[in-house]
PDB file of N, CA and C in Angstrom:
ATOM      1  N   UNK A   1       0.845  -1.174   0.000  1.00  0.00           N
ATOM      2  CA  UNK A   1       0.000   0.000   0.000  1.00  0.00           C
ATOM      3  C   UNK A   1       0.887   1.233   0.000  1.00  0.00           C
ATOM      4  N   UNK A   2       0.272   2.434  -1.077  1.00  0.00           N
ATOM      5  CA  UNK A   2       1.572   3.518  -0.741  1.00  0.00           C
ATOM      6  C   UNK A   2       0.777   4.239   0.524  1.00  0.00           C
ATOM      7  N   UNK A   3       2.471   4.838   0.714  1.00  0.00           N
ATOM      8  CA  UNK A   3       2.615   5.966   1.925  1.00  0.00           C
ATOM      9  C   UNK A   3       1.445   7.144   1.466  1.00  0.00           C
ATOM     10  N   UNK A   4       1.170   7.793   1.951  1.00  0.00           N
ATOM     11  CA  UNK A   4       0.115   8.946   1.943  1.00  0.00           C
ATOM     12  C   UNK A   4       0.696   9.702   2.908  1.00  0.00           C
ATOM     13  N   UNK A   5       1.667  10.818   2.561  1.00  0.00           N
ATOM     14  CA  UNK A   5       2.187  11.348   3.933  1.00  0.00           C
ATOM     15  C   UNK A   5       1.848  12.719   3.486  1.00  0.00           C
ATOM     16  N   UNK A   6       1.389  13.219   2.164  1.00  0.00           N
ATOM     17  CA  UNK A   6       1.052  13.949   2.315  1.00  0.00           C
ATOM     18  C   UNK A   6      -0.385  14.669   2.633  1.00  0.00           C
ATOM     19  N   UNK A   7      -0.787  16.046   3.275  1.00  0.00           N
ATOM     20  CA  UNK A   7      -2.133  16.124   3.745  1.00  0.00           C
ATOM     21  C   UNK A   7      -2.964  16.369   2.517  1.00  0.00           C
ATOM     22  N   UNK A   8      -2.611  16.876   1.320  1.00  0.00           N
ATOM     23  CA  UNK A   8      -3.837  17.457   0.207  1.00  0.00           C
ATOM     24  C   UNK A   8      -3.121  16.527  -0.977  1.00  0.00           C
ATOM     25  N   UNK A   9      -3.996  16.015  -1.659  1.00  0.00           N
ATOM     26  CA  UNK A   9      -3.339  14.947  -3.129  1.00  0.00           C
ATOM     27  C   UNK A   9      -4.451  15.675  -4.258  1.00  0.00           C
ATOM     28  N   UNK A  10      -3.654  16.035  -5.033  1.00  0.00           N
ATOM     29  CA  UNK A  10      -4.413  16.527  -6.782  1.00  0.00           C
ATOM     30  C   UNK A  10      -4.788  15.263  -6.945  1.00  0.00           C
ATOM     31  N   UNK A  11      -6.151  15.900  -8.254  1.00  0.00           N
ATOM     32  CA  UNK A  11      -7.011  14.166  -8.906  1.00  0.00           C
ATOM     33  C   UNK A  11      -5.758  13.946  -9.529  1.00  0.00           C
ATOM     34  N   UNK A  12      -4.896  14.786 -10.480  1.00  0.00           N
ATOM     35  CA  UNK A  12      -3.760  13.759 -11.194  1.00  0.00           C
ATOM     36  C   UNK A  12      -3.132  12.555 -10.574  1.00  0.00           C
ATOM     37  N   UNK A  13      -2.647  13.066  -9.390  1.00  0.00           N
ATOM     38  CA  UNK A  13      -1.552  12.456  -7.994  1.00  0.00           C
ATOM     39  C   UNK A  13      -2.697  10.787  -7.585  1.00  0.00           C
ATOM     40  N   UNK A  14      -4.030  11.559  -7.649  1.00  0.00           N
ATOM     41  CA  UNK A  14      -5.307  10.426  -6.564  1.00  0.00           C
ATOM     42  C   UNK A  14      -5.059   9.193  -7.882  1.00  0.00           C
ATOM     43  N   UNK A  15      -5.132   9.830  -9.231  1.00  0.00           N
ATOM     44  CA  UNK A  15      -5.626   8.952 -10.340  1.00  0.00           C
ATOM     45  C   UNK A  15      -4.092   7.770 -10.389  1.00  0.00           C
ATOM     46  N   UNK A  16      -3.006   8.582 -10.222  1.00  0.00           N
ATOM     47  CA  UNK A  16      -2.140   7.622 -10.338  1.00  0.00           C
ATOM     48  C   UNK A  16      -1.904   6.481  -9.306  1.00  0.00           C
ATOM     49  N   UNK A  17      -1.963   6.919  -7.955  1.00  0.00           N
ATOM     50  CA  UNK A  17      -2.390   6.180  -6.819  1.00  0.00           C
ATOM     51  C   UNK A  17      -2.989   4.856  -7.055  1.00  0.00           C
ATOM     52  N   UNK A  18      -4.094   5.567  -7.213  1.00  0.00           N
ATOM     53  CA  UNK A  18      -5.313   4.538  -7.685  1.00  0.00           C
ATOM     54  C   UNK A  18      -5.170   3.472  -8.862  1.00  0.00           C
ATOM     55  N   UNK A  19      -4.536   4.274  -9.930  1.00  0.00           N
ATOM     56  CA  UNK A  19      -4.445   3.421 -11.231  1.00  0.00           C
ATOM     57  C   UNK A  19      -5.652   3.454 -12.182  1.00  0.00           C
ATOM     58  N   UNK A  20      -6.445   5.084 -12.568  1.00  0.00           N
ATOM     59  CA  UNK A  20      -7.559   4.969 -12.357  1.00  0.00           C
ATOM     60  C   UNK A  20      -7.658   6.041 -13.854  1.00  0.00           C
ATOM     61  N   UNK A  21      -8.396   6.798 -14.401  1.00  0.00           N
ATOM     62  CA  UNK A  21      -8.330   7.613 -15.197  1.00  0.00           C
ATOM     63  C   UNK A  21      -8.693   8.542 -14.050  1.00  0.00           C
ATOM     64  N   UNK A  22      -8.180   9.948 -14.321  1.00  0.00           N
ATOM     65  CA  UNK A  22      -9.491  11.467 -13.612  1.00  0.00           C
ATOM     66  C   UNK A  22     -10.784  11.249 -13.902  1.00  0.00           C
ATOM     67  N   UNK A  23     -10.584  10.645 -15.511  1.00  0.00           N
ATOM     68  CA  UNK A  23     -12.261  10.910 -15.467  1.00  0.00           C
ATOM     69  C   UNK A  23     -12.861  10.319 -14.482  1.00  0.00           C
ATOM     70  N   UNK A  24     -12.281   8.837 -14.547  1.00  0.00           N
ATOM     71  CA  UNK A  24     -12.752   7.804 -13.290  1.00  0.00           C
ATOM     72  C   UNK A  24     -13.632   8.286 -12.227  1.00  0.00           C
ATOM     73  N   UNK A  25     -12.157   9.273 -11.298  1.00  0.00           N
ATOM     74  CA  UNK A  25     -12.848   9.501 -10.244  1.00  0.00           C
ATOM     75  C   UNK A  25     -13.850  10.831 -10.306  1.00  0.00           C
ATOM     76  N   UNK A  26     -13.525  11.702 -11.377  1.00  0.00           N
ATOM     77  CA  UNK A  26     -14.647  12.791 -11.439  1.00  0.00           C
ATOM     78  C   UNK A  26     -16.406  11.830 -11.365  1.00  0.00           C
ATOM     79  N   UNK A  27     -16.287  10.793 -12.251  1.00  0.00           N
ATOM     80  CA  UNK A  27     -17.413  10.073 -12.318  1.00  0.00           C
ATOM     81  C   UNK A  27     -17.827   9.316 -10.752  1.00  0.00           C
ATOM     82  N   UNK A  28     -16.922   8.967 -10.381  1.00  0.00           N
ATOM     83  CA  UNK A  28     -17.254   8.147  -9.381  1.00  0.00           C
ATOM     84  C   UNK A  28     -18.053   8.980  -8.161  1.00  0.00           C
ATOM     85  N   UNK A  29     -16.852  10.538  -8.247  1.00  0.00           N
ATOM     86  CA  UNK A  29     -17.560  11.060  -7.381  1.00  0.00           C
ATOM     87  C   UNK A  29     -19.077  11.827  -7.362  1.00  0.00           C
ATOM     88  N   UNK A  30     -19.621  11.610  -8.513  1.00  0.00           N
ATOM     89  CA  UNK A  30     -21.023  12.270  -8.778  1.00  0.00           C
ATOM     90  C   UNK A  30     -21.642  10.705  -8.234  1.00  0.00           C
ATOM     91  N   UNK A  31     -21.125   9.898  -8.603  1.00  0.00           N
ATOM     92  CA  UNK A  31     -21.904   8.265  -7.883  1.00  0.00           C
ATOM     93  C   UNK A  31     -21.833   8.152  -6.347  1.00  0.00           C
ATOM     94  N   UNK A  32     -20.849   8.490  -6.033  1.00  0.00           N
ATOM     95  CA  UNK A  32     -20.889   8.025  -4.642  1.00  0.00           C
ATOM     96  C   UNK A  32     -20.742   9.079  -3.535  1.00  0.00           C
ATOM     97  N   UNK A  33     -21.820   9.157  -2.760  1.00  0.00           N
ATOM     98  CA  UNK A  33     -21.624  10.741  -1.949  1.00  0.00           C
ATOM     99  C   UNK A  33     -20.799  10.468  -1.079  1.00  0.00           C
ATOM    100  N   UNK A  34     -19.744   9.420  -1.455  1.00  0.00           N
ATOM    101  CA  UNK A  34     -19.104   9.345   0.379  1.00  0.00           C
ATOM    102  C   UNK A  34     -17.680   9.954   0.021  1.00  0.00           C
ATOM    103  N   UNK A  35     -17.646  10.370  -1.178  1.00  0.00           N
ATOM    104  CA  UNK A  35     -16.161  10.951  -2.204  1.00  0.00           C
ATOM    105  C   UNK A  35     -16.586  12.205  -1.468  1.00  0.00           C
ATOM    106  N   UNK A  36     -15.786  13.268  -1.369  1.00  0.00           N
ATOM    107  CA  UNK A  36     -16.355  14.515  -0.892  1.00  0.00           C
ATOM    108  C   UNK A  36     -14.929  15.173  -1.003  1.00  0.00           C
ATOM    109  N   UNK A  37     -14.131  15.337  -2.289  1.00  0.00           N
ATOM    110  CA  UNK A  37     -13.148  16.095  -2.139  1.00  0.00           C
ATOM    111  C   UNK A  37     -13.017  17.504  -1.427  1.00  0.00           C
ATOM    112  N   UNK A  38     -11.856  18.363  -1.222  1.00  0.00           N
ATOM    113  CA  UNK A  38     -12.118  19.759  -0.783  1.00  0.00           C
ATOM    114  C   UNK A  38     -11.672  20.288  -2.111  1.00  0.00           C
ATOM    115  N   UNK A  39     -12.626  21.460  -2.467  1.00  0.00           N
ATOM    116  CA  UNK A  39     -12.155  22.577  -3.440  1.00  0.00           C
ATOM    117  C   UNK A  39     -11.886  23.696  -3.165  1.00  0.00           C
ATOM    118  N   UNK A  40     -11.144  24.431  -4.058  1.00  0.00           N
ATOM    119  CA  UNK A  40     -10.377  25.889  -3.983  1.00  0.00           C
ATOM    120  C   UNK A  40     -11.650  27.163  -4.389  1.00  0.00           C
ATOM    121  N   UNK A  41     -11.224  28.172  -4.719  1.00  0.00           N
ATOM    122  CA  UNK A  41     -12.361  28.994  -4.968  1.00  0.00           C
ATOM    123  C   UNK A  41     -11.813  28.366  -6.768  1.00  0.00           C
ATOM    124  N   UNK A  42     -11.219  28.032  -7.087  1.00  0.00           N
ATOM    125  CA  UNK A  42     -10.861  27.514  -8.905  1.00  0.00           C
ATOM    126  C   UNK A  42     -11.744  25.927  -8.815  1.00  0.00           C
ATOM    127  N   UNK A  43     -12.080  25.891  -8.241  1.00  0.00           N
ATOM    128  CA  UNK A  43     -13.043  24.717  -8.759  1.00  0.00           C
ATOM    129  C   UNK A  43     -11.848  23.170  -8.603  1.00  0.00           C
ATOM    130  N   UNK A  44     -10.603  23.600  -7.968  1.00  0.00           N
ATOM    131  CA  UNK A  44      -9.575  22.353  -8.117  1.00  0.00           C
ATOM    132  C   UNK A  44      -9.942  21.251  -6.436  1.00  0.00           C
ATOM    133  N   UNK A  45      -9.851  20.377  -7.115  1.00  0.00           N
ATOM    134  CA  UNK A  45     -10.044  19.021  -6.213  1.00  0.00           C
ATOM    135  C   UNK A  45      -8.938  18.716  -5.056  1.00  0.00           C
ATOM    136  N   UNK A  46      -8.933  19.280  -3.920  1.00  0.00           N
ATOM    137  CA  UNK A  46      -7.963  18.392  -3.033  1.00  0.00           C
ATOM    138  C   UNK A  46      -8.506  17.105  -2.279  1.00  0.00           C
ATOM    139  N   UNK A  47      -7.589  16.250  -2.426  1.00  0.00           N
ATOM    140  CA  UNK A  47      -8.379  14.459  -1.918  1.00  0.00           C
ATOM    141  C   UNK A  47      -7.106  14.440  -0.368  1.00  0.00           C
ATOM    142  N   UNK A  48      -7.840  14.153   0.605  1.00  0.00           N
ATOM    143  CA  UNK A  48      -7.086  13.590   1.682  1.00  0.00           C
ATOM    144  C   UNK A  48      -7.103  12.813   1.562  1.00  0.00           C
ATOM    145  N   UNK A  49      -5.971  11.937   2.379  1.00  0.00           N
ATOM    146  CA  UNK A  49      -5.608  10.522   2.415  1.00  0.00           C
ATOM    147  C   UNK A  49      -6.744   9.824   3.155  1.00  0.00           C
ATOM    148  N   UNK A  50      -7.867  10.451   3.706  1.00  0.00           N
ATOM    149  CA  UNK A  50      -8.916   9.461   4.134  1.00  0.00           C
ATOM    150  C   UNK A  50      -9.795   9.155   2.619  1.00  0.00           C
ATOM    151  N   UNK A  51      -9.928  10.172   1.833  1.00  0.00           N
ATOM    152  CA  UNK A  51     -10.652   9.839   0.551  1.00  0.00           C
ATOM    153  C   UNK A  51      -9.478   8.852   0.055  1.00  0.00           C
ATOM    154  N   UNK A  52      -8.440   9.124  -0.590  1.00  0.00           N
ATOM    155  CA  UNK A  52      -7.973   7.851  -1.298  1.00  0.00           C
ATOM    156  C   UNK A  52      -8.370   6.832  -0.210  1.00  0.00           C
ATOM    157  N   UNK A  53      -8.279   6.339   0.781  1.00  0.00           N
ATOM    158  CA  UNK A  53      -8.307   5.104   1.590  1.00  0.00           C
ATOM    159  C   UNK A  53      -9.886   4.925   1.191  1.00  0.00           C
ATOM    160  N   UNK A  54     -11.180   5.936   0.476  1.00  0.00           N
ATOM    161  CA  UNK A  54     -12.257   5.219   0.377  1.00  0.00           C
ATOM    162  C   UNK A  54     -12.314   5.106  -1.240  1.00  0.00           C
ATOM    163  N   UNK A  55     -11.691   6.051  -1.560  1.00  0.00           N
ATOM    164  CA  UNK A  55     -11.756   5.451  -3.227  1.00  0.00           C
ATOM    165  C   UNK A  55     -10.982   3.841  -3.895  1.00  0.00           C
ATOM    166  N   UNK A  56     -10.145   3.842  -2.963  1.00  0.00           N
ATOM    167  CA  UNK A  56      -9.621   2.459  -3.037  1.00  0.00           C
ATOM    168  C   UNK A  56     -10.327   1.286  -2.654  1.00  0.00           C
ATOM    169  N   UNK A  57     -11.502   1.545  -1.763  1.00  0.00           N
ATOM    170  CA  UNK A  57     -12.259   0.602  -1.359  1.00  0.00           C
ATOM    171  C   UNK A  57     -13.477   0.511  -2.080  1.00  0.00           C
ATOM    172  N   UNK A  58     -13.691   1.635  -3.310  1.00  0.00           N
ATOM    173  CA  UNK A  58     -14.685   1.586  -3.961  1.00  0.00           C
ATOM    174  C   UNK A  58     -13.474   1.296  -5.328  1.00  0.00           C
ATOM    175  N   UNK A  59     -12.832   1.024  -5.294  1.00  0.00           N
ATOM    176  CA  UNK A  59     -11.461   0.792  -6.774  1.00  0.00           C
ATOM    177  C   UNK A  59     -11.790  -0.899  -6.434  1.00  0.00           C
ATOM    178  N   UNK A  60     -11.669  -0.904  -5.288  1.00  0.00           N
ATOM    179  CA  UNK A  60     -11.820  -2.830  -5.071  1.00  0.00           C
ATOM    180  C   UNK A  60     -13.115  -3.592  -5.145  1.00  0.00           C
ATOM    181  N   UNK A  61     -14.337  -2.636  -4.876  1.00  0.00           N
ATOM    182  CA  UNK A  61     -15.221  -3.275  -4.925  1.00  0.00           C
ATOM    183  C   UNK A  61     -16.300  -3.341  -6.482  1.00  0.00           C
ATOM    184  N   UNK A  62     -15.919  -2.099  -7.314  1.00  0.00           N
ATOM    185  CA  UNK A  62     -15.660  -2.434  -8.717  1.00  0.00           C
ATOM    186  C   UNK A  62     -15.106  -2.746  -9.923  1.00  0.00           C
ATOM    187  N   UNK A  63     -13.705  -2.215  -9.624  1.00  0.00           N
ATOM    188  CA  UNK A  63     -13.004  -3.103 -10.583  1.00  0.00           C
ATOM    189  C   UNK A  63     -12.764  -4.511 -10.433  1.00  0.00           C
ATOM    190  N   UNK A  64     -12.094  -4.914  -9.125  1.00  0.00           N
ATOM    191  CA  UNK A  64     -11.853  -5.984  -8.327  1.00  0.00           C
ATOM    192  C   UNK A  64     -12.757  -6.872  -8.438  1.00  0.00           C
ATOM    193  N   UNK A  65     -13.887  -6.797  -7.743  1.00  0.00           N
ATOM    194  CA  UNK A  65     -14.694  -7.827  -7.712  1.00  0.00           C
ATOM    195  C   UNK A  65     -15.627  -7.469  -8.399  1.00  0.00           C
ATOM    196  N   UNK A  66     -16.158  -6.658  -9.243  1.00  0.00           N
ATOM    197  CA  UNK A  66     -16.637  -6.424 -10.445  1.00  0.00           C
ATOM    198  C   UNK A  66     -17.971  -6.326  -9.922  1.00  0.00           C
ATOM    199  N   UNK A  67     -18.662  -5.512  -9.054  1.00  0.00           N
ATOM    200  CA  UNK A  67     -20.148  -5.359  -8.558  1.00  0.00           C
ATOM    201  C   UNK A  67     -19.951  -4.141  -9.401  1.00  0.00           C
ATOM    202  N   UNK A  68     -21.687  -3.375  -9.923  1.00  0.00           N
ATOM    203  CA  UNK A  68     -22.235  -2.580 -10.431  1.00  0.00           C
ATOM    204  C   UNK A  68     -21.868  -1.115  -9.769  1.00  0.00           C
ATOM    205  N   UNK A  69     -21.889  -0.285  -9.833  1.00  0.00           N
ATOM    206  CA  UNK A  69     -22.379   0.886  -9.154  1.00  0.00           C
ATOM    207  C   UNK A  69     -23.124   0.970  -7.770  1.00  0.00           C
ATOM    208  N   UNK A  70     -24.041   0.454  -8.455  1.00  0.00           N
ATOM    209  CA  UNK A  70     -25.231   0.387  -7.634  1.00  0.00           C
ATOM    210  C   UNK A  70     -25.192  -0.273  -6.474  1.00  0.00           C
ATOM    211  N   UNK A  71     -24.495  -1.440  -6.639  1.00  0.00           N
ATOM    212  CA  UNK A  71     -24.319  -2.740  -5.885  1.00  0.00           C
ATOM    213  C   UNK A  71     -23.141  -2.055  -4.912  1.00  0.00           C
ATOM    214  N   UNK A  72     -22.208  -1.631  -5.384  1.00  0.00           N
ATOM    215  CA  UNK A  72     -21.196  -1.256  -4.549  1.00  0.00           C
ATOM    216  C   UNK A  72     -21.950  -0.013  -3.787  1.00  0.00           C
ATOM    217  N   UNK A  73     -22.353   0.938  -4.358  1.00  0.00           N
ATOM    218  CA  UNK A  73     -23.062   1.856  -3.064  1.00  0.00           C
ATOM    219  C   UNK A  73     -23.769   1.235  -1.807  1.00  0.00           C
ATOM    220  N   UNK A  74     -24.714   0.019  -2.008  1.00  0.00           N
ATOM    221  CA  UNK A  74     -25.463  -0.562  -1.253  1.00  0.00           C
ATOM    222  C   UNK A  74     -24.613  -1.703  -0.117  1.00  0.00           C
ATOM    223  N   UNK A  75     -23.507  -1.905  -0.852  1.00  0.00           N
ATOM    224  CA  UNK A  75     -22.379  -2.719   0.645  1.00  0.00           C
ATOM    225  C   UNK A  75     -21.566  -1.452   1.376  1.00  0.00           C
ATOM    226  N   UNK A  76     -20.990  -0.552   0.597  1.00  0.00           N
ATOM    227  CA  UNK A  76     -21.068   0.793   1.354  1.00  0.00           C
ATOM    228  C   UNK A  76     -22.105   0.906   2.391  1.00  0.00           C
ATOM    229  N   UNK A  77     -22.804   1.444   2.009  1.00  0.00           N
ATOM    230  CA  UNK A  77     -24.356   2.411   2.745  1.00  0.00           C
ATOM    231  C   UNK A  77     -24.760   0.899   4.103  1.00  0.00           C
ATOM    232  N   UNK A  78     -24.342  -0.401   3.300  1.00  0.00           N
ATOM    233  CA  UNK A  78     -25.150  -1.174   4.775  1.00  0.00           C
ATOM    234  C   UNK A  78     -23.885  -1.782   5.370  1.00  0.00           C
ATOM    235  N   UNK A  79     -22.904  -1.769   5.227  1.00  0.00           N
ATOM    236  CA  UNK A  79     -21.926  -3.134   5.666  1.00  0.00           C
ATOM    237  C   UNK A  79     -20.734  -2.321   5.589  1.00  0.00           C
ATOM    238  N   UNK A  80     -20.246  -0.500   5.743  1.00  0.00           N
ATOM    239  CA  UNK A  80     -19.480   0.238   5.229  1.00  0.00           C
ATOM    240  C   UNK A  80     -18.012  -0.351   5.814  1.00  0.00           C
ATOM    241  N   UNK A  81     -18.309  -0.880   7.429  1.00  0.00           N
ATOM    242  CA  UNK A  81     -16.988  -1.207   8.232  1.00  0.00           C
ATOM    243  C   UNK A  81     -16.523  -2.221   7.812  1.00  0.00           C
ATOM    244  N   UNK A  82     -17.701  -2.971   7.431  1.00  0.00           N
ATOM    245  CA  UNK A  82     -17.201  -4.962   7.073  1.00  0.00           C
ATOM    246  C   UNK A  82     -16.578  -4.517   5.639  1.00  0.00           C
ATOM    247  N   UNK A  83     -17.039  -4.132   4.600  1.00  0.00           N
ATOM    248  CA  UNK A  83     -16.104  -3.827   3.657  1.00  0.00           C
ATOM    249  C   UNK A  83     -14.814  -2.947   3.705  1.00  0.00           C
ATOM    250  N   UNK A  84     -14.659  -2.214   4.495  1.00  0.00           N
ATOM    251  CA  UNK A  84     -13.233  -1.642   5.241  1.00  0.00           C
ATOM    252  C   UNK A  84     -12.290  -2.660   5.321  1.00  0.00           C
ATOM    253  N   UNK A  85     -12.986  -3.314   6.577  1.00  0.00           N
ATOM    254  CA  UNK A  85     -12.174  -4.558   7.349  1.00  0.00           C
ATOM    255  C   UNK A  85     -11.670  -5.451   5.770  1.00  0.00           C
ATOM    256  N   UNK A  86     -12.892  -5.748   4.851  1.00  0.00           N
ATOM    257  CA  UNK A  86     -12.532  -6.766   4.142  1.00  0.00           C
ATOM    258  C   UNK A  86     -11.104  -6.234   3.126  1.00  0.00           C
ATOM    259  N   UNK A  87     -11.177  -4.839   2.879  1.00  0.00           N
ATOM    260  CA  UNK A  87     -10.457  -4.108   1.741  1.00  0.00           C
ATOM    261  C   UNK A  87      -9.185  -4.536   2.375  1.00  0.00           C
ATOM    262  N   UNK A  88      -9.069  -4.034   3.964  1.00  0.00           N
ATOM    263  CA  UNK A  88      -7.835  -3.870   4.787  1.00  0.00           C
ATOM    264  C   UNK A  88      -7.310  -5.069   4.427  1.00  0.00           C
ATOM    265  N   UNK A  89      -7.753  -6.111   4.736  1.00  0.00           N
ATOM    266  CA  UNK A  89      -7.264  -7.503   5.186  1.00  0.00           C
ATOM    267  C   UNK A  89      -6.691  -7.840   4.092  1.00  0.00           C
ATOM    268  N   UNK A  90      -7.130  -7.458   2.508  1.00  0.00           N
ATOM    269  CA  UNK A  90      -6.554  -7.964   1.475  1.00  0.00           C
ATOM    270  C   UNK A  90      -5.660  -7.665   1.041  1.00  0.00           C
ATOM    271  N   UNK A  91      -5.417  -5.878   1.136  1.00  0.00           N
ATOM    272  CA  UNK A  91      -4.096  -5.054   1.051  1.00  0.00           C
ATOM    273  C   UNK A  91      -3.211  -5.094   1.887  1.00  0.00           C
ATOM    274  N   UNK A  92      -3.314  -5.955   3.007  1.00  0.00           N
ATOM    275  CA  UNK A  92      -2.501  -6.916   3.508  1.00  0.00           C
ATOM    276  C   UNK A  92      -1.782  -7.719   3.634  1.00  0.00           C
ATOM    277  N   UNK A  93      -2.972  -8.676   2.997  1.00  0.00           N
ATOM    278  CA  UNK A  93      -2.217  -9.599   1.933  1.00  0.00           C
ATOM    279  C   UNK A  93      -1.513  -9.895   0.621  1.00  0.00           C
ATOM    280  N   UNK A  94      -2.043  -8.942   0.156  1.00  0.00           N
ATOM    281  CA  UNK A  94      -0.901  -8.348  -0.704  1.00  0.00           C
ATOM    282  C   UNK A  94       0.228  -7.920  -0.919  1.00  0.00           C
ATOM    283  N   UNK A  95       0.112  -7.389   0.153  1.00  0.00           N
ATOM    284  CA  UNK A  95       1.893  -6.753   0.968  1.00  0.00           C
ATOM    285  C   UNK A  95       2.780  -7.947   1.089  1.00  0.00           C
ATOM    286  N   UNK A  96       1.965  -9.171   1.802  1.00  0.00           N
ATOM    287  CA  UNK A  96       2.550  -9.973   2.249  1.00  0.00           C
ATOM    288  C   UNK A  96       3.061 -11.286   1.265  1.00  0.00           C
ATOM    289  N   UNK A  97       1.845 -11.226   0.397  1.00  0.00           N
ATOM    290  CA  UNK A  97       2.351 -11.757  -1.051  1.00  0.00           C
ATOM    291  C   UNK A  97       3.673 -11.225  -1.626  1.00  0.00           C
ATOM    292  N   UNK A  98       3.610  -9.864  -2.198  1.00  0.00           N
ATOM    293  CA  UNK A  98       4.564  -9.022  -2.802  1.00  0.00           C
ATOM    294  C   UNK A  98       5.767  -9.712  -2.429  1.00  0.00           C
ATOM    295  N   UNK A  99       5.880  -9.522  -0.671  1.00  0.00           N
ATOM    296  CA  UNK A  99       7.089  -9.104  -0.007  1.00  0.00           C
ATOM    297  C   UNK A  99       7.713 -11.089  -0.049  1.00  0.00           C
ATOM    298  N   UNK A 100       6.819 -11.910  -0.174  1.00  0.00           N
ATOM    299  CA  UNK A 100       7.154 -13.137  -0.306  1.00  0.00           C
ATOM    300  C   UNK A 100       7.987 -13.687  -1.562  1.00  0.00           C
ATOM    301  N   UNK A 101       7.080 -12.872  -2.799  1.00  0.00           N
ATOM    302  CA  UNK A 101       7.342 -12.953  -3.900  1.00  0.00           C
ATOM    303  C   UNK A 101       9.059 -12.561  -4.584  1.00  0.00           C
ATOM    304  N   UNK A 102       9.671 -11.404  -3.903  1.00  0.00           N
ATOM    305  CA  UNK A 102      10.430 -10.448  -4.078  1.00  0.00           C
ATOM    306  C   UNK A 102      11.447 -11.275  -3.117  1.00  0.00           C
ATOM    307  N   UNK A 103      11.233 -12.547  -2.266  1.00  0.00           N
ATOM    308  CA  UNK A 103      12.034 -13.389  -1.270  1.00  0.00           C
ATOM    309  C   UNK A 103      12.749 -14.428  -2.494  1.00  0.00           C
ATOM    310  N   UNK A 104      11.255 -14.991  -2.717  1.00  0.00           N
ATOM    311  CA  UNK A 104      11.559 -15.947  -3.786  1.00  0.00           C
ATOM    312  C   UNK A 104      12.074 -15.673  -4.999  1.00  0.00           C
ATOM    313  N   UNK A 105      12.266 -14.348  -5.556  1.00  0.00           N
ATOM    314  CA  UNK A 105      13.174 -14.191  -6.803  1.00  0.00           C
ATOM    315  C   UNK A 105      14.319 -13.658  -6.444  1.00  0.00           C
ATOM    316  N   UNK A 106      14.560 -13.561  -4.878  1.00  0.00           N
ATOM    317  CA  UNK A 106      15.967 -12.980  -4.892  1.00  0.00           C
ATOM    318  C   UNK A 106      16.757 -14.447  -4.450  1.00  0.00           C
ATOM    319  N   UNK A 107      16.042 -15.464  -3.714  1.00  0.00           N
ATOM    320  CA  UNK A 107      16.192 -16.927  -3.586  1.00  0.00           C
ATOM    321  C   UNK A 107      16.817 -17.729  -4.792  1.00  0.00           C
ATOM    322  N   UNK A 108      15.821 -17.271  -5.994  1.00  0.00           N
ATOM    323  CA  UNK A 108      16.272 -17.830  -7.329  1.00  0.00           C
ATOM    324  C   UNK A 108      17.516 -16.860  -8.023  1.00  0.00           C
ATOM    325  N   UNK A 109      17.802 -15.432  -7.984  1.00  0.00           N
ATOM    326  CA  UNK A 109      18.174 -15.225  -8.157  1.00  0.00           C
ATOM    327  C   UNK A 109      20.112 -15.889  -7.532  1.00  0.00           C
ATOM    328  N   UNK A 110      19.834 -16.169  -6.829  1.00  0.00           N
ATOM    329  CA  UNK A 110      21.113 -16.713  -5.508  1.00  0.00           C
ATOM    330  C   UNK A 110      21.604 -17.817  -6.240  1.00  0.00           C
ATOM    331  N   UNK A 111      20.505 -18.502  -6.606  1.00  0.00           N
ATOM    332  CA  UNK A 111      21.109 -20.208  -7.331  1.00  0.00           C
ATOM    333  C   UNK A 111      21.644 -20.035  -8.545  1.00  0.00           C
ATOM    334  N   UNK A 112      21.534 -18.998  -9.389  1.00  0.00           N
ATOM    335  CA  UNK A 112      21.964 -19.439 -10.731  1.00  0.00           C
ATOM    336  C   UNK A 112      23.285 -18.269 -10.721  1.00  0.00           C
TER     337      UNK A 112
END
């Protein structure tokens, strides 16, 4: 998972994060009221690191596991923590994959 150390992230900065287009999240955020960037008096988007931590959990629950819009608002809106917990646990495991993965090719790398 990346670092987020900083306090304000541009949509460019959120989109790369994410892996996402701008348009992406411009769209997403007219879908989902729980996006709530801060704006400037210029109309520009600042995302805190609590929004990326929910756009990523709405990045996982549609690209990832491929639910609708719709469908993903409704495990949001009823089950918001259990899908937290579930997002957490996987980007977890992922880490822990990665960091296994990056064992085993430096392992193979050793033998030859």
């Amino acid at each position: 998972m990346d670092s987020l150390d900083k306090k304000y992230y541009k949509i460019s900065e959120v989109a790369e994060i994410i892996n996402v287009a701008p348009s992406t999240l411009r769209f997403w955020e007219n879908q989902f009221t729980i996006i709530k960037p801060k704006r400037n008096d210029k109309g520009t988007r600042f995302y805190t690191p609590r929004d990326i931590e929910v756009i990523r959990m709405i990045h996982f629950l549609v690209k990832e596991k491929g639910l609708k819009l719709e469908a993903a608002q409704e495990q949001i809106r009823r089950n918001h923590s259990g899908v937290s917990r579930r997002f957490e646990a996987i980007e977890r495991l992922r880490g822990v994959r990665d960091t296994l993965q990056m064992m085993l090719d430096a392992l193979n790398r050793k033998r030859y």
